[in-house]
Structures are given as C-alpha cells and as structure tokens.
C-alpha atoms as a PDB file:
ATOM      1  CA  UNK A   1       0.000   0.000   0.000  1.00  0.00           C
ATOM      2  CA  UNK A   2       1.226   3.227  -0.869  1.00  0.00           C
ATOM      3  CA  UNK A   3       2.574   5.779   1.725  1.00  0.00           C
ATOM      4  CA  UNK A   4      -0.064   8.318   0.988  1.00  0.00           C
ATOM      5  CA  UNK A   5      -2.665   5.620   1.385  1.00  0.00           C
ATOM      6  CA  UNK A   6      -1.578   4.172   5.121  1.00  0.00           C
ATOM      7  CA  UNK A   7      -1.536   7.293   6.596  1.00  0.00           C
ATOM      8  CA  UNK A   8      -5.227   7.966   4.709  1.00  0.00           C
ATOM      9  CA  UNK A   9      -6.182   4.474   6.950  1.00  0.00           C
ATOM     10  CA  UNK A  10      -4.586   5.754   9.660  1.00  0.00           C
ATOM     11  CA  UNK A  11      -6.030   9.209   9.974  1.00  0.00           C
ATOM     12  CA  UNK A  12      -9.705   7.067   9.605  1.00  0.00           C
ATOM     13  CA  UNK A  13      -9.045   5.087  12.417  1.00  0.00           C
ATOM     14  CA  UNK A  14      -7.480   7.473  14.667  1.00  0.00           C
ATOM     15  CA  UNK A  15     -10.287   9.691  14.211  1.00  0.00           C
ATOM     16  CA  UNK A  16     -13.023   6.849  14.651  1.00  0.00           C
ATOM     17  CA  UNK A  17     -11.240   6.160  18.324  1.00  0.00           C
ATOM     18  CA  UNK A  18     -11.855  10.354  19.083  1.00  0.00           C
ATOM     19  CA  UNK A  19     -15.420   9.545  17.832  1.00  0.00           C
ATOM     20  CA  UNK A  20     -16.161   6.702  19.949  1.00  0.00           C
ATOM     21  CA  UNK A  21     -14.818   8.414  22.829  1.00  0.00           C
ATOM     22  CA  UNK A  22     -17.217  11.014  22.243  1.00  0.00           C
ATOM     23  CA  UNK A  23     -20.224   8.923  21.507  1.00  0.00           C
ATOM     24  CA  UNK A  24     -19.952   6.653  24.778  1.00  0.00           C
ATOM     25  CA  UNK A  25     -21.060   9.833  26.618  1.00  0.00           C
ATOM     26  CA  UNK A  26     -23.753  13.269  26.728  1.00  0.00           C
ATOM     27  CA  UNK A  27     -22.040  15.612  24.308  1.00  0.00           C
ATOM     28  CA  UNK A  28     -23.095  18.503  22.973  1.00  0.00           C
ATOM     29  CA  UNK A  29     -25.163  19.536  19.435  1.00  0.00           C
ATOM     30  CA  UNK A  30     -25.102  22.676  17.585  1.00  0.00           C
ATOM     31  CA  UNK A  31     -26.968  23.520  14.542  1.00  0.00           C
ATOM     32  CA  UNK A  32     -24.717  25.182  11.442  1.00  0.00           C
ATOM     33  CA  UNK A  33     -26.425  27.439   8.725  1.00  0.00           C
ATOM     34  CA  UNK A  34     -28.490  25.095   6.916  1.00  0.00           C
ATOM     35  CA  UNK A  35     -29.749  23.383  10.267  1.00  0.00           C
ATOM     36  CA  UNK A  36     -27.737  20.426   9.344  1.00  0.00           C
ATOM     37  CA  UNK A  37     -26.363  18.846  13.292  1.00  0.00           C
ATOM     38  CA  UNK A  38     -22.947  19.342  14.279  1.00  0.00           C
ATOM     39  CA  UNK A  39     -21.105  17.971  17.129  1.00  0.00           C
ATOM     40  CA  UNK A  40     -17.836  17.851  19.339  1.00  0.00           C
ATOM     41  CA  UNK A  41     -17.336  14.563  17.465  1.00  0.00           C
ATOM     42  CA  UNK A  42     -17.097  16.139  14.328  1.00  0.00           C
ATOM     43  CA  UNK A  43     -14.805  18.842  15.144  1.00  0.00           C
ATOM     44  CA  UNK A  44     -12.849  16.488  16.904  1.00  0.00           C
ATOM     45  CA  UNK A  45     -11.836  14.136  14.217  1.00  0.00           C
ATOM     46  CA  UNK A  46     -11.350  16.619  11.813  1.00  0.00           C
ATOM     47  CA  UNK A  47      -8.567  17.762  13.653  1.00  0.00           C
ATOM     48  CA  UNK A  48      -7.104  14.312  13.729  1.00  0.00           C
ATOM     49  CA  UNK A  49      -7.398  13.621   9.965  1.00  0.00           C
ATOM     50  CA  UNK A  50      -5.929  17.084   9.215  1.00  0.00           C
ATOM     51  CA  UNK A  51      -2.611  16.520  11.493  1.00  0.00           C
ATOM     52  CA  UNK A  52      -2.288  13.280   9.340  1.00  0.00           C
ATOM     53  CA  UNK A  53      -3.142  14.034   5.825  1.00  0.00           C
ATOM     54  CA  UNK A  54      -1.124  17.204   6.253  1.00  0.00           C
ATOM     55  CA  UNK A  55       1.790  14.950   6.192  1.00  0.00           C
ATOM     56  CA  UNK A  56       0.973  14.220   2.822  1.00  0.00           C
ATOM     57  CA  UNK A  57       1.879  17.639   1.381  1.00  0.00           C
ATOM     58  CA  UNK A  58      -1.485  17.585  -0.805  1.00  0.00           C
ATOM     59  CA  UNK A  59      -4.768  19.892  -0.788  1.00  0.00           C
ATOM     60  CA  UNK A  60      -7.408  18.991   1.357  1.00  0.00           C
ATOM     61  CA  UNK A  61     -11.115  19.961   1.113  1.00  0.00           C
ATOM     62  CA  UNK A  62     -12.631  18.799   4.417  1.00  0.00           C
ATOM     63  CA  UNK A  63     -16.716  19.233   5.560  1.00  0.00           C
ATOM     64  CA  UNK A  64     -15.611  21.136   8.330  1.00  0.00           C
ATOM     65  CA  UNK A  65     -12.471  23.240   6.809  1.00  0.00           C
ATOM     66  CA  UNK A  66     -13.225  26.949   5.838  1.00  0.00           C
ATOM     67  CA  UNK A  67     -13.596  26.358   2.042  1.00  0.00           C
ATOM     68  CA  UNK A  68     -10.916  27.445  -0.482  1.00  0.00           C
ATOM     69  CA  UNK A  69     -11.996  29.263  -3.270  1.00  0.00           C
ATOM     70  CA  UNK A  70     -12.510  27.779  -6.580  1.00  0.00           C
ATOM     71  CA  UNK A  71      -9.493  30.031  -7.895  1.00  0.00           C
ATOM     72  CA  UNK A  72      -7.261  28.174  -5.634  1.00  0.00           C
ATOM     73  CA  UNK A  73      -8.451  24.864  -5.831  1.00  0.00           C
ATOM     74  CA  UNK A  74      -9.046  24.810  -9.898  1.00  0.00           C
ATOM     75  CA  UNK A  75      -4.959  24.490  -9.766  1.00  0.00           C
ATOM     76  CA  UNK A  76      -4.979  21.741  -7.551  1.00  0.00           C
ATOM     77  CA  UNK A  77      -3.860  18.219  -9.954  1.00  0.00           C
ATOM     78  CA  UNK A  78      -4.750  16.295  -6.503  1.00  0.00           C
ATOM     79  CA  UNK A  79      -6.692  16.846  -3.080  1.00  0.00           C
ATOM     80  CA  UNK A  80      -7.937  14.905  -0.496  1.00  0.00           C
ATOM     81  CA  UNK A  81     -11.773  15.307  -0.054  1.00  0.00           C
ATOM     82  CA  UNK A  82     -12.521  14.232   3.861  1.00  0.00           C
ATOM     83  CA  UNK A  83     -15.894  13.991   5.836  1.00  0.00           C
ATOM     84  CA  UNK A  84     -14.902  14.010   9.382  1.00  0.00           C
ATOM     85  CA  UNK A  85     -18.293  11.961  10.670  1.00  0.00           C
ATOM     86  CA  UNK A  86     -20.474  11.267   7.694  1.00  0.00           C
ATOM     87  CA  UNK A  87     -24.195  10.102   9.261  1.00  0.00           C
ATOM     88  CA  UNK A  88     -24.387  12.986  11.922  1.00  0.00           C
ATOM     89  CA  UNK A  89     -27.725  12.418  12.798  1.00  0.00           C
ATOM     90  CA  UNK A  90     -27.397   9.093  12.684  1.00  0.00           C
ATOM     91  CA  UNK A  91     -24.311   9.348  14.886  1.00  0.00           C
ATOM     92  CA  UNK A  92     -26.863  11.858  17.433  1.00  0.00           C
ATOM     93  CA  UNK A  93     -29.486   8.461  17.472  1.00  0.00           C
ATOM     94  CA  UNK A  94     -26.603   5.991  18.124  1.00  0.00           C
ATOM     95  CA  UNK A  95     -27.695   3.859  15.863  1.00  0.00           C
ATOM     96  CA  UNK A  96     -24.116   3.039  14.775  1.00  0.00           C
ATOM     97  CA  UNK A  97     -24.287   4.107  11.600  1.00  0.00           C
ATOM     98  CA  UNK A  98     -21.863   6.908  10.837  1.00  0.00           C
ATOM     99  CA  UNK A  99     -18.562   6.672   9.094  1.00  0.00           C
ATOM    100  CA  UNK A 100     -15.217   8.716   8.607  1.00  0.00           C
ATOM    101  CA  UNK A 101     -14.878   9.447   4.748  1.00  0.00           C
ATOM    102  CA  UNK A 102     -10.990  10.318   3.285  1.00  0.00           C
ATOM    103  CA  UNK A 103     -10.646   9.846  -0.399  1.00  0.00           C
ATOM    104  CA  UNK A 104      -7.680  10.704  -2.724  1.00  0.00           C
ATOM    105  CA  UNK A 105      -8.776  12.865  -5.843  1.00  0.00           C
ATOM    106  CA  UNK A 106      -6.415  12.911  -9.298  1.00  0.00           C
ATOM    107  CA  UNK A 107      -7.293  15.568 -12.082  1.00  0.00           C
ATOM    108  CA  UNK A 108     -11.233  15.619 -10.626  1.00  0.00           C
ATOM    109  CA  UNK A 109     -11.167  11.514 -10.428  1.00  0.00           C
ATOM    110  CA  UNK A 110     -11.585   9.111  -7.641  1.00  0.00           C
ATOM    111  CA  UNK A 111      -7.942   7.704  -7.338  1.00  0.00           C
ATOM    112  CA  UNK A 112      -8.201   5.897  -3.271  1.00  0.00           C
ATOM    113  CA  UNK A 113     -10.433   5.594  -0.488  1.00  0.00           C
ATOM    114  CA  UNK A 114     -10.990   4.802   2.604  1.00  0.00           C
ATOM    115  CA  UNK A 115     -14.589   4.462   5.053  1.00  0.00           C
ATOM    116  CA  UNK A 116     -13.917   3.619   8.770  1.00  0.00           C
ATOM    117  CA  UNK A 117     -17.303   2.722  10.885  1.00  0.00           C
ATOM    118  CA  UNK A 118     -16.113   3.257  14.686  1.00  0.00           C
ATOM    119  CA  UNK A 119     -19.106   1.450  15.961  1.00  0.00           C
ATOM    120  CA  UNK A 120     -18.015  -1.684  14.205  1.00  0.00           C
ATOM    121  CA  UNK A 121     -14.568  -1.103  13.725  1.00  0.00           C
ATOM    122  CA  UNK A 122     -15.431  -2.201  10.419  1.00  0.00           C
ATOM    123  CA  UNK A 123     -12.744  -0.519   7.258  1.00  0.00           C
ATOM    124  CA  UNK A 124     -13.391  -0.069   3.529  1.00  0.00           C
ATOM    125  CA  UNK A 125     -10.741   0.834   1.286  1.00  0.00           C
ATOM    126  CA  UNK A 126     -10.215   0.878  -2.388  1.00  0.00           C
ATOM    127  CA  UNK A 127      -7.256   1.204  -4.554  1.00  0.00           C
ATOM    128  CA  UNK A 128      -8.872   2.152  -7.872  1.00  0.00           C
ATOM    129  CA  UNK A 129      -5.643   1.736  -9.813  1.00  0.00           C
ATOM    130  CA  UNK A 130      -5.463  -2.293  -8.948  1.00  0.00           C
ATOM    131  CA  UNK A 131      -9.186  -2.552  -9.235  1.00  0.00           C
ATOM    132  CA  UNK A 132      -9.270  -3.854  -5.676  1.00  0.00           C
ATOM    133  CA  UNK A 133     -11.484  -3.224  -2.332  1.00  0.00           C
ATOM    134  CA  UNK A 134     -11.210  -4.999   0.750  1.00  0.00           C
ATOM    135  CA  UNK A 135     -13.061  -4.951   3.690  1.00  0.00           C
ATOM    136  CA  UNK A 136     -11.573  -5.781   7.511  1.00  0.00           C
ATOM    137  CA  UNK A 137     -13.258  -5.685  10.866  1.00  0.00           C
ATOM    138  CA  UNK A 138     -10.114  -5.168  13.397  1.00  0.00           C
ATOM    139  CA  UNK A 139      -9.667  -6.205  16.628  1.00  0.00           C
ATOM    140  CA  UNK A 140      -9.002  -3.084  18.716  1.00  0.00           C
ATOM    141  CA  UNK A 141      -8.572   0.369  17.263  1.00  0.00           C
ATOM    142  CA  UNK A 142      -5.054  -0.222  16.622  1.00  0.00           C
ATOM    143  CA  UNK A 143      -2.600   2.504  14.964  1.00  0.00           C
ATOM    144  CA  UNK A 144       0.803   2.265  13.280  1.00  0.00           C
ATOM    145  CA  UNK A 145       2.085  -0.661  12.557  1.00  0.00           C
ATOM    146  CA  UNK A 146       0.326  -2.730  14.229  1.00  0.00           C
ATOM    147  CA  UNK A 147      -2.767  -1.590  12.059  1.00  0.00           C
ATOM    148  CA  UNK A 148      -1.099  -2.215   8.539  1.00  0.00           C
ATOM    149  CA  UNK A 149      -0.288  -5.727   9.958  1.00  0.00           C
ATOM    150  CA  UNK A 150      -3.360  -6.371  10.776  1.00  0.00           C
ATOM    151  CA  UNK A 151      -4.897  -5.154   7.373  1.00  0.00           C
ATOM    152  CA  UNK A 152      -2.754  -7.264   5.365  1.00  0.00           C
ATOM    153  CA  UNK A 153      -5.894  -9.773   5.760  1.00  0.00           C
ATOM    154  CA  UNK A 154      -8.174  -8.080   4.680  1.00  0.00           C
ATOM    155  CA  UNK A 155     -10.700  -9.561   2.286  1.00  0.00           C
ATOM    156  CA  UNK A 156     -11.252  -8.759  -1.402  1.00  0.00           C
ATOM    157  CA  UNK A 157     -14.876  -7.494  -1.619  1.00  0.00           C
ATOM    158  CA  UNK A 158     -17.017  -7.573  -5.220  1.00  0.00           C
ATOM    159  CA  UNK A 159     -20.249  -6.481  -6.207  1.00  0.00           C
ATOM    160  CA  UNK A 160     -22.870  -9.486  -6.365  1.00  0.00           C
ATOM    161  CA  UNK A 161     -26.347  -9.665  -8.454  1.00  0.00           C
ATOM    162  CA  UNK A 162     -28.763 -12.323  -7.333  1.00  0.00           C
ATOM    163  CA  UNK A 163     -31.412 -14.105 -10.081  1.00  0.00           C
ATOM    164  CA  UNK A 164     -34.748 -13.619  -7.900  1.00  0.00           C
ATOM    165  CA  UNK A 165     -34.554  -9.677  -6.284  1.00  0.00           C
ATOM    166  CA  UNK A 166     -32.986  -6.431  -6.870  1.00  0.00           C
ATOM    167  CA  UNK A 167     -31.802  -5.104  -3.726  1.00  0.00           C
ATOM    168  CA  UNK A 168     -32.115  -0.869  -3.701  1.00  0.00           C
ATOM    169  CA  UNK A 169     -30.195   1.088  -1.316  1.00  0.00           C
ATOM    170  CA  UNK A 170     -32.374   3.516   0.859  1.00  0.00           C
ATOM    171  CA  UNK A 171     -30.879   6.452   3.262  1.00  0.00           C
ATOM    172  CA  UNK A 172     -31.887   5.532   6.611  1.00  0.00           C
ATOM    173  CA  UNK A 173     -32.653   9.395   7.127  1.00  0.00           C
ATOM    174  CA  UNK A 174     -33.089  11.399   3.540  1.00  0.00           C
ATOM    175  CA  UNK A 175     -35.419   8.826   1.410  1.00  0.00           C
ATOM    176  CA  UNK A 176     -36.758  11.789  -0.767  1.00  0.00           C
ATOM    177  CA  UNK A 177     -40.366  11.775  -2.550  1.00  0.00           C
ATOM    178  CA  UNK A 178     -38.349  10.806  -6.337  1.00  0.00           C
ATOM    179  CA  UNK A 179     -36.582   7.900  -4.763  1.00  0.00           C
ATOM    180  CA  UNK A 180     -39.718   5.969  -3.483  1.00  0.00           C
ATOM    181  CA  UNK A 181     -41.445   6.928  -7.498  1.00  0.00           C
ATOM    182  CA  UNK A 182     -38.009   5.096  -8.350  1.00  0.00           C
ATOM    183  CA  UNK A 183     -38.546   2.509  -6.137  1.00  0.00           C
ATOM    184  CA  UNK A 184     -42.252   1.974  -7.120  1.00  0.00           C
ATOM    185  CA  UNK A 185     -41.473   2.066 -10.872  1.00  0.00           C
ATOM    186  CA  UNK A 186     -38.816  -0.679 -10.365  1.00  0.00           C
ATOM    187  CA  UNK A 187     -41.553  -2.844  -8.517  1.00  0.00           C
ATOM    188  CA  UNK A 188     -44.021  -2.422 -11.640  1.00  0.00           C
ATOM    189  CA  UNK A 189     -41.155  -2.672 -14.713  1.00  0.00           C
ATOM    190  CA  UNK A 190     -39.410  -6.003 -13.010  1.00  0.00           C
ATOM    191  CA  UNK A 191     -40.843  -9.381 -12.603  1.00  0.00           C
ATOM    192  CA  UNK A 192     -37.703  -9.827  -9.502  1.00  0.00           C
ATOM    193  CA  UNK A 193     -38.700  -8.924  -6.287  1.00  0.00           C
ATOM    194  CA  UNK A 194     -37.803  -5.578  -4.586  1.00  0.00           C
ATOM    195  CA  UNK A 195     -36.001  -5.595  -1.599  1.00  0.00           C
ATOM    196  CA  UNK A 196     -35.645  -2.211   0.257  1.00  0.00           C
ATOM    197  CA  UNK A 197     -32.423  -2.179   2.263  1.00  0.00           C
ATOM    198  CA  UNK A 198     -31.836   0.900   4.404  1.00  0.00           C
ATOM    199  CA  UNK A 199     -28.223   2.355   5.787  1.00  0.00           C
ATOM    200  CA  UNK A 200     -27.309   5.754   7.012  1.00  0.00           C
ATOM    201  CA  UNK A 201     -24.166   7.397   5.955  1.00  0.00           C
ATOM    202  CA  UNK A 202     -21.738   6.553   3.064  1.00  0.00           C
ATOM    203  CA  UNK A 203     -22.368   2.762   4.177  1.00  0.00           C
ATOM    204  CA  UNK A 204     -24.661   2.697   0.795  1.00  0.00           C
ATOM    205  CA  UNK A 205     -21.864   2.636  -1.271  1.00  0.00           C
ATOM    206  CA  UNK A 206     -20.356  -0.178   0.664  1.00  0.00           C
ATOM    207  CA  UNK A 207     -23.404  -2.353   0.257  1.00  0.00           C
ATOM    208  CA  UNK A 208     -23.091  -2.274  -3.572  1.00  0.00           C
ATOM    209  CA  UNK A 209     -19.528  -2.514  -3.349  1.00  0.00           C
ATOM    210  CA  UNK A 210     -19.839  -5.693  -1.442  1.00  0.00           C
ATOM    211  CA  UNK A 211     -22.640  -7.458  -2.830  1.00  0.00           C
ATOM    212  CA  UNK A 212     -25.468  -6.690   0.125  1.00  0.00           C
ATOM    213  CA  UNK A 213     -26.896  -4.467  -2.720  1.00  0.00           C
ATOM    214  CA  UNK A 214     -27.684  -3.813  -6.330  1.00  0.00           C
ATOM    215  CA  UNK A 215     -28.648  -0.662  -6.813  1.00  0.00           C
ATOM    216  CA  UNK A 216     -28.458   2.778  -4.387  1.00  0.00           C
ATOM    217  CA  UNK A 217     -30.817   5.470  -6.016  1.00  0.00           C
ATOM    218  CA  UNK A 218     -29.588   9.050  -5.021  1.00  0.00           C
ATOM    219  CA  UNK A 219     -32.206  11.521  -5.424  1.00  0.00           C
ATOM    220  CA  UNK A 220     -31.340  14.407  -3.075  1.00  0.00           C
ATOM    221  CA  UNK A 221     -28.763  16.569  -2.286  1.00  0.00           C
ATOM    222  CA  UNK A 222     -25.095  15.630  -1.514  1.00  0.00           C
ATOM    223  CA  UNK A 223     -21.667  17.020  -1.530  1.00  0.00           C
ATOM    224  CA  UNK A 224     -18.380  15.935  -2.762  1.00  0.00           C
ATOM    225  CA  UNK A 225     -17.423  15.207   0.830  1.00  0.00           C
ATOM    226  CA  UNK A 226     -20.464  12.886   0.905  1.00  0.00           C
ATOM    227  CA  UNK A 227     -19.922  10.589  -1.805  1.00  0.00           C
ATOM    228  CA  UNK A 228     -15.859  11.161  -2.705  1.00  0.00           C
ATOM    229  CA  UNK A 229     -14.822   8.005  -0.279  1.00  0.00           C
ATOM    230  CA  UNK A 230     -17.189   5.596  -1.198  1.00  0.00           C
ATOM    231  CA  UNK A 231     -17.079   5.880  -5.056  1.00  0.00           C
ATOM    232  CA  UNK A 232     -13.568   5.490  -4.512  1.00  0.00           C
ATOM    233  CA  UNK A 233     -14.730   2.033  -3.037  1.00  0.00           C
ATOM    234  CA  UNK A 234     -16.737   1.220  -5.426  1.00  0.00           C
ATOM    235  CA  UNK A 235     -14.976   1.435  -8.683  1.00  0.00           C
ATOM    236  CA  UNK A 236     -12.493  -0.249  -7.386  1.00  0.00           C
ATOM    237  CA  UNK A 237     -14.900  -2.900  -6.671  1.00  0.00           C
ATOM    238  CA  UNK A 238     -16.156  -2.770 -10.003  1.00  0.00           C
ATOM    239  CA  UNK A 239     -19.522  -0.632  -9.476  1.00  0.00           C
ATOM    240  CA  UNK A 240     -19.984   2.811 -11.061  1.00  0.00           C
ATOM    241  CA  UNK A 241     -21.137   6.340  -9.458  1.00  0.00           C
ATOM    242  CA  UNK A 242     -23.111   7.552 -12.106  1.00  0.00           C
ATOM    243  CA  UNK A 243     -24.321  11.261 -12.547  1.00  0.00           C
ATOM    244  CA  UNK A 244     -27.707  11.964 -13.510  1.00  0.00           C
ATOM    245  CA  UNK A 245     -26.958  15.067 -14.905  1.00  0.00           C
ATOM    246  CA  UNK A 246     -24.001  14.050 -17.420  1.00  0.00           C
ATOM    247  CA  UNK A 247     -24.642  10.219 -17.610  1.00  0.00           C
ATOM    248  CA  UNK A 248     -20.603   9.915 -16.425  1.00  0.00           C
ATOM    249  CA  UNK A 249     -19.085   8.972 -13.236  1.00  0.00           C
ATOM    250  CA  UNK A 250     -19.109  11.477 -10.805  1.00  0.00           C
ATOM    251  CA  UNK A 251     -16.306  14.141 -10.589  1.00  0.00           C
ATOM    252  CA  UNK A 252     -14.628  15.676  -8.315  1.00  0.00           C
ATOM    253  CA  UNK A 253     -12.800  18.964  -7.218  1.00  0.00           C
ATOM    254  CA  UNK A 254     -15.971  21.071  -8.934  1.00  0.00           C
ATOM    255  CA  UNK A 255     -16.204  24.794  -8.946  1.00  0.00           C
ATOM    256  CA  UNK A 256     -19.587  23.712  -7.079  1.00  0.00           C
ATOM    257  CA  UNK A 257     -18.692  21.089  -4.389  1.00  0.00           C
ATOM    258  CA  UNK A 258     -22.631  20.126  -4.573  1.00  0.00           C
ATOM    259  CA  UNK A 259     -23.384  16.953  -6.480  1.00  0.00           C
ATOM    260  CA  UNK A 260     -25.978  16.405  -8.833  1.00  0.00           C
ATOM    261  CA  UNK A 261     -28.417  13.646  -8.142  1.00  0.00           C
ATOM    262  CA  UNK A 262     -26.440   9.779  -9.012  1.00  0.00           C
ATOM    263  CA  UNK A 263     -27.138   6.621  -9.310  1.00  0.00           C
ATOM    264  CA  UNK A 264     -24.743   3.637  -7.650  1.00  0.00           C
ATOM    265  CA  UNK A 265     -25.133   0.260  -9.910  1.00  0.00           C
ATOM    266  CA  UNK A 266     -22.727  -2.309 -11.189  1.00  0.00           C
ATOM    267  CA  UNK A 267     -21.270  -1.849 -14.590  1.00  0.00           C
END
C-alpha cells in the first residue's frame, strides 16, 4: 500500500477512536447554517485527519475546513476530499451508523479511499488503480504498525447480483419523494422482487460494493465530501457512481462542491 494511502487508513481510524470516545457519553449539538447537526465529534476528528493528511503535502477539502476558493483549488492536480463523521444524525441516534470518509482525488477523479465505521470497527478501502477493495473488521482500534499488519488480511470485496430480487439502497434518514417513485417504478417494470435495504451514511456505497446491494438510487442533495470516499470504493470494486446530470461517473474537485443527483449500480 502506498505511503499516501496508510496514513489515509490511519487518519480514519485514529479519528473513529476520538469519535467513539465522544459517543460513549452526553455531548453537545449545535446547529450550522443550513440546520444540518454538528457535534464535538465532528470537530474532533477533523482535527485528527488534518494533522495526518497534512503529512501528505497535498490539498485537502474537508466538511468542516473553511472552504478554499474555486481560484485556488481549480490548480490543484490532486486533493484529499474528507468527511470528518459522515451520518451525523445518525451518529446523534446511536444507531451506529456513521462513518469517517478520506478519499484521494487525481485531475477531478476518484484515485483511493478509505470508510472507517467506529461502531463496528469495520474498514473499507479501495485502490482504484489495482481494481481492488477490501473490507476488515479489526480487533481493537489499533494505529501504526500494528494496524497495517493487521490489514494485510483483509478480504477482497465484489459487487454481487442475485437471479430472484434487486436489492435498492435507501438512506436511513433522507429517502426523498423521487426515490420511493423510483422505487415503485422498479416494482411495476421487473418481474424480480424488490427488496428495500436501508443504511445511514456513506455505508450505501459499501453495500453495492460488497454485494449486500444492487442498486443505491440518489435523489437528493449531496456534496463531494459525501460521496468522494465511497465511489472510490466502489470502482475499485467494479460498481460505477453515475451522474444523472451528465450520464458519467461522478467528478470531483468542482467549482460547485454540490453533487448532482447519481445513481450507484454495477457496470
């Protein structure tokens, strides 16, 4: 694994212990501009993942960074593009369901990246180069090198279709009015059965990625920070992140760091 890429798994898990720390007690919510939730956790593990990536010497557009104008960023060839604690609210329920996104970013593509879920200690990772994801549940929140040992078994994960249902991806707390119509016109089009599989956070994309999943509808808003991570994941898996507005996969780096509306699906 490339240098740039250990200390990307690093910063996720070292963050995800700050989170859990956090989460196993009463803490604190504030509300930012567009009501969206934002806690101590979130502040907290963005300050992790920044003393890491900074190592790295590249860019890094972060959820809760002051954002750099698209004048400065427009030279940028690479950047990391980090969510802190994707699944907020989900994170404010304790339903377990929140992530930490990092992803690499080459000329506006998806080049690497990593999803940690604290709750689970579960990791995601994919090197799109080598057209390989893997998925490892750890032991303890181990750092260093006792973490890249202990990812070294890891297990290959692949998209996987199944003859008798098509299982759609719902968000566990933004299914919007145009993805049940989606979901409805897939249950009168298809003679398979519809299965509705709901997941908070960036844990969609891992569902595909991994086979749980066929198919994760996204019609409602989402920003780069959002979605960066796990498309990373899933083309290296072999499953596309599809833009609704160009018919292309997703990119990255934008002047406007909100995404269209996309469609997750394997090739």
């Amino acid at each position: 694994m490339k240098y740039e890429y250990q200390i990307a798994v690093e910063a996720s898990v070292a963050a995800g212990n700050s989170i859990m720390k956090i989460y196993d007690k009463d803490f604190h919510i504030d509300y930012k501009k567009d009501d969206s939730p934002l806690t101590e956790a979130d502040q907290a593990a963005n300050s992790i993942i920044m003393s890491y990536l900074e190592k790295t010497g590249v860019p890094i557009i972060s959820e809760e960074n002051k954002q750099i104008s698209y004048e400065e960023r427009k030279k940028w060839t690479s950047c990391w593009i980090v969510d802190p604690l994707d699944g907020t609210k989900e994170f404010i329920k304790k339903n377990g369901e929140f992530t930490v996104n990092i992803a690499l970013v080459i000329n506006g593509l998806v080049e690497f990246g990593v999803i940690y879920v604290p709750a689970t200690k579960t990791l995601y990772y994919g090197d799109v180069s080598k057209k390989c994801s893997y998925k490892k549940t750890l032991e303890k929140h181990f750092l260093g090198a006792k973490l890249l040992s202990e990812i070294k078994s890891a297990e290959k994960i692949k998209p996987k279709s199944l003859k008798d249902k098509i299982r759609v991806v719902g968000s566990r707390s933004h299914m919007s009015d145009e993805t049940v119509l989606f979901m409805n016109d897939l249950k009168e089009n298809s003679d398979k059965h519809i299965e509705v599989v709901s997941k908070g956070s960036s844990l969609k994309f891992c569902l595909v990625a991994e086979g749980k999943a066929d198919i994760y509808p996204r019609f409602a808003p989402t920003m780069e920070w959002d979605t960066a991570a796990g498309q990373a994941i899933c083309k290296a898996s072999g499953v596309e992140v599809i833009s609704l507005e160009t018919n292309k996969p997703m990119l990255y780096n934008k002047e406007n760091l909100l995404n269209s509306w996309f469609k997750v699906l394997v090739k």
